[in-house]
N, C-alpha and C. Protein backbone atom coordinates (compact mmCIF):
# COMPACT_ATOMS: atom_id res chain seq x y z
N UNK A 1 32.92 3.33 14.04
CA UNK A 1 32.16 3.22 15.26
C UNK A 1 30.85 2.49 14.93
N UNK A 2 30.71 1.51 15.83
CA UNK A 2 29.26 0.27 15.09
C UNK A 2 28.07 1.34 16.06
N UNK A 3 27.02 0.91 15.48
CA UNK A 3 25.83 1.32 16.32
C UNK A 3 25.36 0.83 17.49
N UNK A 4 24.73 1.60 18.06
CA UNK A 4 24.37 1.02 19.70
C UNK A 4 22.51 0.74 19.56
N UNK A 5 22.58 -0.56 19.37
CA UNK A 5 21.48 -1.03 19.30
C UNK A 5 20.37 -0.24 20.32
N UNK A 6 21.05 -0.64 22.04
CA UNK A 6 20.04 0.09 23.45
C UNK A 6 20.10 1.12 22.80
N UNK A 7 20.03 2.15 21.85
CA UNK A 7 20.34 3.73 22.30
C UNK A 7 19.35 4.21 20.79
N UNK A 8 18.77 3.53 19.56
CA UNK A 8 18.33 3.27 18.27
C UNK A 8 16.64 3.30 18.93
N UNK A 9 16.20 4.25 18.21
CA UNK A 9 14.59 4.40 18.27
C UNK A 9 13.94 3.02 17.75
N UNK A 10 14.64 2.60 16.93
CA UNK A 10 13.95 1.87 15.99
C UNK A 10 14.00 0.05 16.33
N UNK A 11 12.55 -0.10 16.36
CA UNK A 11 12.44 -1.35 17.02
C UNK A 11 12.75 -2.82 16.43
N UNK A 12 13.55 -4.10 16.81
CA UNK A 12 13.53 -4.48 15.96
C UNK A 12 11.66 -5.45 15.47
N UNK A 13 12.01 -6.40 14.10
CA UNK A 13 11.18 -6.84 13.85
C UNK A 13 11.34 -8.10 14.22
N UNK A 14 9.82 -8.97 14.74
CA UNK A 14 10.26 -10.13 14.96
C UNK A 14 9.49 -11.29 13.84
N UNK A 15 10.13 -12.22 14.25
CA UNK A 15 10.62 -13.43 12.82
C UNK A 15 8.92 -13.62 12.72
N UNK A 16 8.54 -13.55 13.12
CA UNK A 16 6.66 -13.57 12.78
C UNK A 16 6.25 -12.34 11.82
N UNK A 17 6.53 -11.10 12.27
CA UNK A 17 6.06 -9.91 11.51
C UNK A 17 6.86 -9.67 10.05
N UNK A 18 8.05 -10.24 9.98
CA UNK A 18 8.89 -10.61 8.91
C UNK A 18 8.38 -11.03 7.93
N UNK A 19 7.68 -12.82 8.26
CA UNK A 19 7.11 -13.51 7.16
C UNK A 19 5.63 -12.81 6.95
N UNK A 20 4.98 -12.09 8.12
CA UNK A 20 3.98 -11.44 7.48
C UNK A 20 4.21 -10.51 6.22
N UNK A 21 5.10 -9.59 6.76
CA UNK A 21 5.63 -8.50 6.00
C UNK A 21 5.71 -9.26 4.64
N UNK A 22 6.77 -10.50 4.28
CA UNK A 22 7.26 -11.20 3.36
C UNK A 22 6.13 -11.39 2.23
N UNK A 23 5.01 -12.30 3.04
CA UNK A 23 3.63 -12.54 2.33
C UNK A 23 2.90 -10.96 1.97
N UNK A 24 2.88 -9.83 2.54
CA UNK A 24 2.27 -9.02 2.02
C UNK A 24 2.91 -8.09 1.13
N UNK A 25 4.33 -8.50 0.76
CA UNK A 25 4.60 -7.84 -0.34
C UNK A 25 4.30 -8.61 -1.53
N UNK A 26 4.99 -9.81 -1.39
CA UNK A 26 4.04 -11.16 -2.65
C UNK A 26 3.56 -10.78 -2.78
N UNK A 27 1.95 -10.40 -2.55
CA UNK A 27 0.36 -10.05 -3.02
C UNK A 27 0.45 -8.89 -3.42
N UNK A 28 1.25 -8.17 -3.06
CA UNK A 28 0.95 -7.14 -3.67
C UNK A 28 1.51 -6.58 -4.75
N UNK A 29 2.55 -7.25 -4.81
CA UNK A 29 3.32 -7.25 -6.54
C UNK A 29 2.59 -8.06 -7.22
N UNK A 30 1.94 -8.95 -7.08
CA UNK A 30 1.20 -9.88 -7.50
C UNK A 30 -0.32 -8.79 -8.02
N UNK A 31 -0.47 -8.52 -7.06
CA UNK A 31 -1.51 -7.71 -7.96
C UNK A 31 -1.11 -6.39 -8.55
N UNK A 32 -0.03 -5.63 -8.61
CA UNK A 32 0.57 -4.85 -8.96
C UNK A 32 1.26 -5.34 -10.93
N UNK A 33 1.35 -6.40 -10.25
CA UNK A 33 1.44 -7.03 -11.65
C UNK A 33 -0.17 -7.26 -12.72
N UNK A 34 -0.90 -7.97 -12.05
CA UNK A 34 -2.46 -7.97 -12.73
C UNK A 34 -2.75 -6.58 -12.88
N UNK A 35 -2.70 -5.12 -12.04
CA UNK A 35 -2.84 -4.50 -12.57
C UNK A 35 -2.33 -4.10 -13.85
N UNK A 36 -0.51 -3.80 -14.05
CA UNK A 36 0.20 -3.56 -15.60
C UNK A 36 -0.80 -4.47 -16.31
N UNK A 37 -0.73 -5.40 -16.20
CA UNK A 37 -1.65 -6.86 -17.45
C UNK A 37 -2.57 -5.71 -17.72
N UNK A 38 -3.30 -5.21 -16.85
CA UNK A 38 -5.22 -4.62 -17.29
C UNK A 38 -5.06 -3.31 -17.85
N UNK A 39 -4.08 -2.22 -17.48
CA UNK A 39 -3.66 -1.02 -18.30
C UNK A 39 -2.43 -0.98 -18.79
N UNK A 40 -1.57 -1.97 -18.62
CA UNK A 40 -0.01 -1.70 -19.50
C UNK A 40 1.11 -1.03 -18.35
N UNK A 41 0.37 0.10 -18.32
CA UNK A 41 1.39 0.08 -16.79
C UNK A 41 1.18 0.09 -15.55
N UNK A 42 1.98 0.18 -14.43
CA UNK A 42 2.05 -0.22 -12.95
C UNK A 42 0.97 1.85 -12.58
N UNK A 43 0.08 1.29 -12.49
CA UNK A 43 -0.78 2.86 -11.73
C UNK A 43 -0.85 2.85 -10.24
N UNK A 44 -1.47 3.70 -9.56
CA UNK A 44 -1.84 3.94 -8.44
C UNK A 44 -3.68 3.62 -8.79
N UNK A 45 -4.45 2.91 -7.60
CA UNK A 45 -5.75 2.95 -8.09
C UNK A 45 -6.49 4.20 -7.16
N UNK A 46 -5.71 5.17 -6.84
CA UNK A 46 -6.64 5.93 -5.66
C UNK A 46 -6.31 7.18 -6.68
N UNK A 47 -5.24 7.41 -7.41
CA UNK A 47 -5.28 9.04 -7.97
C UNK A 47 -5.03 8.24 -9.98
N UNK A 48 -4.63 6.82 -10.00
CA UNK A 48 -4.69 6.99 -11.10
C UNK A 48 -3.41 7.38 -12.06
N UNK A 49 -2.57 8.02 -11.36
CA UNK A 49 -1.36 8.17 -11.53
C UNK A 49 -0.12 6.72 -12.00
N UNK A 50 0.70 6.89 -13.38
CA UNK A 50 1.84 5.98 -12.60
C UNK A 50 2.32 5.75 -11.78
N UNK A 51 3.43 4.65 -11.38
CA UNK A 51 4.02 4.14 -9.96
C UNK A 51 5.15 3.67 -10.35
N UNK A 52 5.65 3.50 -9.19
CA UNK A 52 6.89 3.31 -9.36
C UNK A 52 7.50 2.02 -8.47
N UNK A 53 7.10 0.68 -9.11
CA UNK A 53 6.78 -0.54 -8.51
C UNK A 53 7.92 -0.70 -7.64
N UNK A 54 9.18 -0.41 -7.63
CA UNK A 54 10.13 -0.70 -6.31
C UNK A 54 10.45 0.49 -5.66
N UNK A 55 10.17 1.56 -6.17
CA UNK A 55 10.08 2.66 -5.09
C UNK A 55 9.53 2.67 -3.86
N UNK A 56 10.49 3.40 -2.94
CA UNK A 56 10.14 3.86 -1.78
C UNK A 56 9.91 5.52 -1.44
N UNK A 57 9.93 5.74 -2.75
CA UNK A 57 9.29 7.59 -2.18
C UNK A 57 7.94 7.80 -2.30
N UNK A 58 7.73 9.23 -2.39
CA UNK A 58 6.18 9.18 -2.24
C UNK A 58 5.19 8.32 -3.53
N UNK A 59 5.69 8.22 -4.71
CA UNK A 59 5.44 7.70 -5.95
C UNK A 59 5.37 6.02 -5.80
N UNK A 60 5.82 5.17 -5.40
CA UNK A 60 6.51 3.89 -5.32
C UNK A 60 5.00 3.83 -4.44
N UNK A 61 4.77 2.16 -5.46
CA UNK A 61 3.51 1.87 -5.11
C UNK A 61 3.58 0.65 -3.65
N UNK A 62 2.54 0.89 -2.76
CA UNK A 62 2.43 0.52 -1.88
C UNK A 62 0.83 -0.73 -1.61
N UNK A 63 0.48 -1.70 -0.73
CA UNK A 63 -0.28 -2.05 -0.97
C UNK A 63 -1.18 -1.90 0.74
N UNK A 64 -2.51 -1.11 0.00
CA UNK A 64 -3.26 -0.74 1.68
C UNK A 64 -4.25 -1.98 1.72
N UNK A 65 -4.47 -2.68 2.24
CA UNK A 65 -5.42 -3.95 3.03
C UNK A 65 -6.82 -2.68 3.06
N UNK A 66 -7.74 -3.12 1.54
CA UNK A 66 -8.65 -2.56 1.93
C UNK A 66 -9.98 -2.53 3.17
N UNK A 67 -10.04 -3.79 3.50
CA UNK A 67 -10.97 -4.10 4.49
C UNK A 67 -9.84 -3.94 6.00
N UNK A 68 -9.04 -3.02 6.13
CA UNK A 68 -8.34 -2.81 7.19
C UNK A 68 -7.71 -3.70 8.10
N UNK A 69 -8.16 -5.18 8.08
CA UNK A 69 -7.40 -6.17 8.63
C UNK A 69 -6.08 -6.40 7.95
N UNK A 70 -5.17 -6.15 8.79
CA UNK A 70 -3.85 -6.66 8.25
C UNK A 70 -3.91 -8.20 8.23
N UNK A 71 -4.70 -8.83 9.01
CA UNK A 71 -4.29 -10.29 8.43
C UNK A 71 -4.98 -11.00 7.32
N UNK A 72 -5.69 -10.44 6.86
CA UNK A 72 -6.31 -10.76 5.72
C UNK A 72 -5.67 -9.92 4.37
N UNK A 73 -4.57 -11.04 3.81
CA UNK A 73 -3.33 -10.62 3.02
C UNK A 73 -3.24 -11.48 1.69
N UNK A 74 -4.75 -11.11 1.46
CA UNK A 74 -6.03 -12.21 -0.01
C UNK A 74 -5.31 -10.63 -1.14
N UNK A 75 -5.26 -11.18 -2.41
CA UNK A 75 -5.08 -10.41 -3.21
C UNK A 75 -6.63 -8.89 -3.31
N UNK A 76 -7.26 -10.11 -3.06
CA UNK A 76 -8.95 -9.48 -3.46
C UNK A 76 -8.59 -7.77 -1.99
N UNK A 77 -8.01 -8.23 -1.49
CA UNK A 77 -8.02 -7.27 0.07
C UNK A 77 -7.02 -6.32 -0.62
N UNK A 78 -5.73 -6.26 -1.24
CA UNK A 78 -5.10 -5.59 -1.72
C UNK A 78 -5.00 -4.44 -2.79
N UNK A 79 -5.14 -3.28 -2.47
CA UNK A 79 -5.45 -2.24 -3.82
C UNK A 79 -4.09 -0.92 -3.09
N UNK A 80 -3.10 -1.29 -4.23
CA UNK A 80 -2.03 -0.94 -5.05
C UNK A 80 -2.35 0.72 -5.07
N UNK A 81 -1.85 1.53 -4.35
CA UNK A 81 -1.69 2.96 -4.21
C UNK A 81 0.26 3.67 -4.02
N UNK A 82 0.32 5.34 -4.46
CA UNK A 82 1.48 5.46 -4.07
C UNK A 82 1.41 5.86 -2.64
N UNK A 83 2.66 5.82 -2.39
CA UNK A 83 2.80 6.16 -0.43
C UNK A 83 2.11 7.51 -0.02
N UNK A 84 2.00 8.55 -0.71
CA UNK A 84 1.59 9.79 -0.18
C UNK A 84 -0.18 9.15 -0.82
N UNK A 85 -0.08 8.50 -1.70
CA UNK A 85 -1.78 8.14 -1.70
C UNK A 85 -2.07 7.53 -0.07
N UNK A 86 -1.92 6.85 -0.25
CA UNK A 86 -1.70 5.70 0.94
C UNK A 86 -1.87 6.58 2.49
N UNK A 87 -1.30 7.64 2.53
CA UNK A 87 -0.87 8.20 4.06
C UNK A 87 -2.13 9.03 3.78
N UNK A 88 -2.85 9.89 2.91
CA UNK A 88 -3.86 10.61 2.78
C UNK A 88 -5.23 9.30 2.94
N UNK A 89 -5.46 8.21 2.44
CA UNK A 89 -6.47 7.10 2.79
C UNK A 89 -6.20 6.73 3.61
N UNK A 90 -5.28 6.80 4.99
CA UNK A 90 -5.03 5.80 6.22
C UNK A 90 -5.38 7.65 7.27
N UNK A 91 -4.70 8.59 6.49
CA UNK A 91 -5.27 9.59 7.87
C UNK A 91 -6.18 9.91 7.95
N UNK A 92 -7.04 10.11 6.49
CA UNK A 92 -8.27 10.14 6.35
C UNK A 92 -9.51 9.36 6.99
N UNK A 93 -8.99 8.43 7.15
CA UNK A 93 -9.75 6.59 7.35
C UNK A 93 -10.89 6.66 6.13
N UNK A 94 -10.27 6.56 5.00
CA UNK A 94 -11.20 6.42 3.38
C UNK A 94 -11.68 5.10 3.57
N UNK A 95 -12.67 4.47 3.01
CA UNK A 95 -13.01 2.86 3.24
C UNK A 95 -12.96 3.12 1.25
N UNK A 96 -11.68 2.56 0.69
CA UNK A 96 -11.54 2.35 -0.46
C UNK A 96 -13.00 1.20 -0.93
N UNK A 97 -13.40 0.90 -0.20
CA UNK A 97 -14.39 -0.17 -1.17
C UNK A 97 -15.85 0.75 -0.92
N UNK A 98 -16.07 1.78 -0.42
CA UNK A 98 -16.72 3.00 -0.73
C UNK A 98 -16.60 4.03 -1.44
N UNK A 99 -15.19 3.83 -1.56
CA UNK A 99 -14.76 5.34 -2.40
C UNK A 99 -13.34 4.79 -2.70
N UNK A 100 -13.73 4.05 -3.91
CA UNK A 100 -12.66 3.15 -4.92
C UNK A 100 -11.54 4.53 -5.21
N UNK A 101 -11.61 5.62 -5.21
CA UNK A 101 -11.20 6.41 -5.96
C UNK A 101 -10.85 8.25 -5.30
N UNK A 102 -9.50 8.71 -5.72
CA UNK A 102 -9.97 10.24 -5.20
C UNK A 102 -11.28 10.89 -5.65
N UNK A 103 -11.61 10.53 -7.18
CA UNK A 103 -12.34 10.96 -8.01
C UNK A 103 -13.99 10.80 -6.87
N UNK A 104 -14.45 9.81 -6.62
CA UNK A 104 -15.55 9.06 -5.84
C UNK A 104 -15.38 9.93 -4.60
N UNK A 105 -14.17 10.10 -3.97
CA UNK A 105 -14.13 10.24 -2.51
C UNK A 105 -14.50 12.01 -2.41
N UNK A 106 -13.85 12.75 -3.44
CA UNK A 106 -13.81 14.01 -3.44
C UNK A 106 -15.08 14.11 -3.49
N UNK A 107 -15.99 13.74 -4.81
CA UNK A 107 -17.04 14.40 -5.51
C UNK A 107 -18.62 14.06 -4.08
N UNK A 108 -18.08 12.99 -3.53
CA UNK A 108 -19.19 12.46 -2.22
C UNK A 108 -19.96 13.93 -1.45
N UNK A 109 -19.25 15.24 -1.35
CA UNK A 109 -19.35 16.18 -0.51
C UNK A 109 -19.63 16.70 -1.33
N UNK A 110 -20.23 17.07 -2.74
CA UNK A 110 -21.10 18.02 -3.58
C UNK A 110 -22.72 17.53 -3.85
C-alpha cells in the first residue's frame, strides 16, 4: 500500500529550501572538519563533548547559525553542536557569541 501524500503531516520541501539546506550542510562539515584539524576529534562546541559527525540522534553534530539568520550560511556564522545541545540553545534563545559555552552560559547566574 503506497502512501497518501493529501493525508502525511509532513510538508514537502521546495527546490529553493533544498539548495539552502544543501549549502548549510557544506559549511558545516566544513567547519566540523576545521574543528577535528584544531582538537583531533569531531566535538560539540557548547558542552565539549564528542560527536558524531553523520549522526542523527541526540549526539550527531548539528550546525546552529550563530547570529540567528539562517541566511547567513558564512562558516564564521556556523558553530558545530550535538542536537540535544542545539534544542537546549534554540529553546533557551542562548546568543552563543555571548556565551560561547555551557561552561560561560551556566556560571553567568553566580
Amino acid at each position: 500500500m503506497g502512501v497518501d501524500m493529501k493525508r502525511t503531516p509532513l510538508k514537502r520541501v521546495s527546490k529553493r529550501q533544498q539548495v539552502k539546506l544543501r549549502i548549510w550542510k557544506r559549511v558545516t562539515m566544513e567547519r566540523i572538519a576545521q574543528i577535528t584539524d584544531e582538537f583531533g576529534v569531531p566535538i560539540c562546541l557548547w558542552c565539549g563533548g564528542r560527536g558524531d559527525v553523520l549522526g542523527d540522534g541526540i549526539f550527531g553534530l548539528h550546525g546552529h547559525h550563530a547570529d540567528e539568520d539562517r541566511e547567513n550560511n558564512t562558516q564564521e556564522n556556523c558553530y558545530p553542536c550535538h542536537n540535544i545541545c542545539h534544542l537546549f540553545i534554540s529553546d533557551n534563545n542562548v546568543d552563543v557569541r555571548i556565551y560561547p559555552n555551557s561552561k560561560a552560559h551556566f556560571q553567568r547566574s553566580i
